[in-house]
Structures are given as structure tokens and as C-alpha cells.
N, C-alpha and C. Protein backbone atom coordinates (compact mmCIF):
# COMPACT_ATOMS: atom_id res chain seq x y z
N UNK A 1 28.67 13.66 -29.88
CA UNK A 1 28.12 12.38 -29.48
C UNK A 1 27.71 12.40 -28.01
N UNK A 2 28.35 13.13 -27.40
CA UNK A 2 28.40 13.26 -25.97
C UNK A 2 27.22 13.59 -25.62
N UNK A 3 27.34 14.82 -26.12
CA UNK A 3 25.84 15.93 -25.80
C UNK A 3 24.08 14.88 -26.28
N UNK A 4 24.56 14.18 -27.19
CA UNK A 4 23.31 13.63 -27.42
C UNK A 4 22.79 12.52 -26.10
N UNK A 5 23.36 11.83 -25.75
CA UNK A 5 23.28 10.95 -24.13
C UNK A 5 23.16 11.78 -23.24
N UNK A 6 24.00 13.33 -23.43
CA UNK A 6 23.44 14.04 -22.11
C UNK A 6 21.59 14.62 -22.21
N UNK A 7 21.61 14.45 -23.42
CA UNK A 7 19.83 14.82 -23.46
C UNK A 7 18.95 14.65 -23.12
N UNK A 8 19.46 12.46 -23.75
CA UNK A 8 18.40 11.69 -23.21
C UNK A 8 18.23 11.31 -21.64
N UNK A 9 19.34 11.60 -21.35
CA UNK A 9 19.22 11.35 -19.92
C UNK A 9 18.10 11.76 -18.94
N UNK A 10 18.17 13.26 -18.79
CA UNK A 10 16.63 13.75 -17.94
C UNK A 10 15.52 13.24 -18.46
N UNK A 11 15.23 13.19 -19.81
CA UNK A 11 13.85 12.14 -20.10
C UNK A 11 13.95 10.95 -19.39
N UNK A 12 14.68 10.32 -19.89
CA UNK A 12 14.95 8.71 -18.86
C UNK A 12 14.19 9.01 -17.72
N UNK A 13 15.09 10.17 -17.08
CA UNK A 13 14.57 10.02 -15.50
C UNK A 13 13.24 10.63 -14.88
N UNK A 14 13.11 11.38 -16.20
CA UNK A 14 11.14 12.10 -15.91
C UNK A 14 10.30 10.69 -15.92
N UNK A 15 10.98 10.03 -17.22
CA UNK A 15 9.78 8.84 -17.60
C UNK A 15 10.07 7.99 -16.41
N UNK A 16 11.24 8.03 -15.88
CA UNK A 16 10.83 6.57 -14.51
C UNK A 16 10.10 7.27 -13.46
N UNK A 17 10.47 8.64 -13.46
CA UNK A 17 9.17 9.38 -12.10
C UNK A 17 7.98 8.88 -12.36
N UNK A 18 7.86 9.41 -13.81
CA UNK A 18 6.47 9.22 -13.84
C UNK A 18 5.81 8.16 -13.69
N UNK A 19 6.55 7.00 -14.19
CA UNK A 19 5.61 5.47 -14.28
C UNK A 19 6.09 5.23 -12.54
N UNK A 20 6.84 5.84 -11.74
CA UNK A 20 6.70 5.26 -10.49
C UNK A 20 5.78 5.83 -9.65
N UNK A 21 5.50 7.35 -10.14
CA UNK A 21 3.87 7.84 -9.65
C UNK A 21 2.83 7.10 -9.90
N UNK A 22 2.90 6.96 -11.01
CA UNK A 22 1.84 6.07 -11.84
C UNK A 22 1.60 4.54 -10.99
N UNK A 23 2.66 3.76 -10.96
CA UNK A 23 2.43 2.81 -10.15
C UNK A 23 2.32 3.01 -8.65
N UNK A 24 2.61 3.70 -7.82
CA UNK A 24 1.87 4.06 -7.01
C UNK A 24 0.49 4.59 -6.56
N UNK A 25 0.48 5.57 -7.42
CA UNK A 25 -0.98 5.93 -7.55
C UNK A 25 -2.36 4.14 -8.11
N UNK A 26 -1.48 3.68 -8.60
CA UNK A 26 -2.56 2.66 -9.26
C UNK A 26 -2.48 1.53 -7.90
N UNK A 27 -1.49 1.42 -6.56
CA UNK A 27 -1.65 0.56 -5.52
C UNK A 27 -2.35 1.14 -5.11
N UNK A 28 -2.57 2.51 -4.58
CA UNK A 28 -3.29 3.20 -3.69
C UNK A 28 -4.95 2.78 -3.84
N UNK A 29 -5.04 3.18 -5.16
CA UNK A 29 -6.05 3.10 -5.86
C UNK A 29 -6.95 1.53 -5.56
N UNK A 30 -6.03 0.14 -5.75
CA UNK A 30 -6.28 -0.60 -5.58
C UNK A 30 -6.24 -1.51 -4.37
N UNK A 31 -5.39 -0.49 -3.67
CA UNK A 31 -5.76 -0.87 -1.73
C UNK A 31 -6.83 -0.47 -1.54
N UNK A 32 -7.37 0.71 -2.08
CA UNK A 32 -8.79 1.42 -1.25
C UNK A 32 -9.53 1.25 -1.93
N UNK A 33 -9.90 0.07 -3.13
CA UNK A 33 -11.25 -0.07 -3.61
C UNK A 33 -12.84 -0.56 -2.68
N UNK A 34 -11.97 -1.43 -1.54
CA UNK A 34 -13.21 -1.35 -0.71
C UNK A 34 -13.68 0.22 -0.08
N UNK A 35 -12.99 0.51 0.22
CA UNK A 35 -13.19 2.17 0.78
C UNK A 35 -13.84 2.74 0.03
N UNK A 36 -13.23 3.00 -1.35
CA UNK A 36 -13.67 4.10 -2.23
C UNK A 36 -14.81 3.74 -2.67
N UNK A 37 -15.60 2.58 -2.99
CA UNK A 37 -16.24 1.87 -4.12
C UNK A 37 -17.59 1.41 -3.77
N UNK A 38 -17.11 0.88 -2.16
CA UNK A 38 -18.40 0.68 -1.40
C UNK A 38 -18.98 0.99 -0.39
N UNK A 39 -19.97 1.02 -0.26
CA UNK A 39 -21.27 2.10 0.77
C UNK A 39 -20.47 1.55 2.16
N UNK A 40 -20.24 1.87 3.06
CA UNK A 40 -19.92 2.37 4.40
C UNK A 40 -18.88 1.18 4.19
N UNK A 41 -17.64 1.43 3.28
CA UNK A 41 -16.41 0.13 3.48
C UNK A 41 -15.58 0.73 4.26
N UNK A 42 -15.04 -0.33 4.70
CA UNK A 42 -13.65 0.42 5.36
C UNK A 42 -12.54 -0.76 5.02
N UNK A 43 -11.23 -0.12 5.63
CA UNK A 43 -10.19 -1.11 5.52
C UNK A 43 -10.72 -2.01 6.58
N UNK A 44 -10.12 -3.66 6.11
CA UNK A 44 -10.09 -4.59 6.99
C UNK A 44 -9.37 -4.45 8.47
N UNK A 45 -9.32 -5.00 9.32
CA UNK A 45 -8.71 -4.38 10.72
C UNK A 45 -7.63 -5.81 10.96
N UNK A 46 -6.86 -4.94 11.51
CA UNK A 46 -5.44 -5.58 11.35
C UNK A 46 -5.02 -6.20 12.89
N UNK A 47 -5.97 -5.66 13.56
CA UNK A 47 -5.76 -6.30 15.15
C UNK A 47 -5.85 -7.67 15.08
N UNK A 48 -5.09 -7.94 16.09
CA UNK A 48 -5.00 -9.83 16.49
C UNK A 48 -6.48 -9.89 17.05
N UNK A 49 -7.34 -9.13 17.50
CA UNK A 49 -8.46 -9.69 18.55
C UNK A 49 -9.55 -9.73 17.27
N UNK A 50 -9.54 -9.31 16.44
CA UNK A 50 -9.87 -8.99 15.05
C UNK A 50 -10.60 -10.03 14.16
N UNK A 51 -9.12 -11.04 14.00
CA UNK A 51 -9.25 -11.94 13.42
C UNK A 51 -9.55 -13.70 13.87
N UNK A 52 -10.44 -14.15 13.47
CA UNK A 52 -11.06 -15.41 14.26
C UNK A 52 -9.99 -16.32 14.22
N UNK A 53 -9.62 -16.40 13.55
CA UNK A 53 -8.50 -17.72 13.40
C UNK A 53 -7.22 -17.71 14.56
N UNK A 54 -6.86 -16.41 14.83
CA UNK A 54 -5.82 -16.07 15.95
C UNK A 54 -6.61 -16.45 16.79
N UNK A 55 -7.33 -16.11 17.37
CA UNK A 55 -8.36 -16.09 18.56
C UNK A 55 -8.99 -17.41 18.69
N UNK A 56 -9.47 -18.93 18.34
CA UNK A 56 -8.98 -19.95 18.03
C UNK A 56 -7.93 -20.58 18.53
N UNK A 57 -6.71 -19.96 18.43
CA UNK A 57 -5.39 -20.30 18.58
C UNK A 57 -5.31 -20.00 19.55
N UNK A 58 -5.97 -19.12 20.24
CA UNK A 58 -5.54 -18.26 21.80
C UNK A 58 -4.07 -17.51 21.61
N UNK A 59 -4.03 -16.89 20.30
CA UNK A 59 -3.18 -16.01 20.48
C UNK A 59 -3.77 -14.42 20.44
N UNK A 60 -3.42 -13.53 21.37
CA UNK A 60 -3.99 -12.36 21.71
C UNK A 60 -3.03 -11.41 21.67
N UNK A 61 -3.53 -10.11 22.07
CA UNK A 61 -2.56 -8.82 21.82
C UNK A 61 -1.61 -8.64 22.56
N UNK A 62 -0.35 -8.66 22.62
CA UNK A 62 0.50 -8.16 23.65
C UNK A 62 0.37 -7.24 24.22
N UNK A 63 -0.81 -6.33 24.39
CA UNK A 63 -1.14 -5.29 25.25
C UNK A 63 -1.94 -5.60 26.25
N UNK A 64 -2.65 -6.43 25.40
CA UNK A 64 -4.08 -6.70 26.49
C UNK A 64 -4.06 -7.72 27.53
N UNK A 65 -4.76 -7.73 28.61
CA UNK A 65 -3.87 -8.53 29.50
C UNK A 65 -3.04 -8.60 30.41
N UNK A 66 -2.54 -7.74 30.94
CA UNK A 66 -1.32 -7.60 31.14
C UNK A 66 -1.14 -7.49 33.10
N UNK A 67 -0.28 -8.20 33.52
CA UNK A 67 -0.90 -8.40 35.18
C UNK A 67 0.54 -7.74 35.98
């Protein structure tokens, strides 16, 4: 009885590798659809000076500036 649970066990743990490759591979995939998909895409830019709505607010980079 023993030996049969020791069997299934390494499958168990191939099949969770795999679907956790799998779901990784499928974020990747779906972070970089602008990248991959369209003519000169890139990722969005993550800087504070970047985005209009911060800048608005007069909130700016903690680098920039600096006296």
C-alpha cells in the first residue's frame, strides 16, 4: 500500500512544476504583449516624471532635484 503513494508522489510534483512553468510562462507572455505584438511597443515607463497625473500633483522623483 505504501509503495503505491510512494509512486504517485513524484508525478504530483512534476505536474505542479509543470503547470507552475506553464503559468508563468503564460504571465510573461501576457506582460509583453505590447512588446511582442506591436510595431515599435515597449513597456510602459514606470518613472514618477512619466506619468501625468503625479506631475499634476507636484509629486516628483526623489532623485531629481536635489540642493
Amino acid at each position: 500500500m505504501f509503495l503505491i503513494f510512494a509512486l504517485q508522489k513524484p508525478i504530483m510534483n512534476m505536474q505542479t512544476v509543470f503547470l507552475t512553468i506553464i503559468l508563468i510562462g503564460l504571465a510573461v507572455v501576457l506582460l509583453g504583449v505590447r512588446v511582442l505584438f506591436v510595431k515599435n511597443g515597449k513597456f510602459p515607463s514606470g518613472h514618477v516624471h512619466d506619468i501625468p497625473a503625479l506631475r499634476k500633483k507636484g509629486i516628483g522623483c526623489a532623485s531629481e532635484n536635489r540642493t
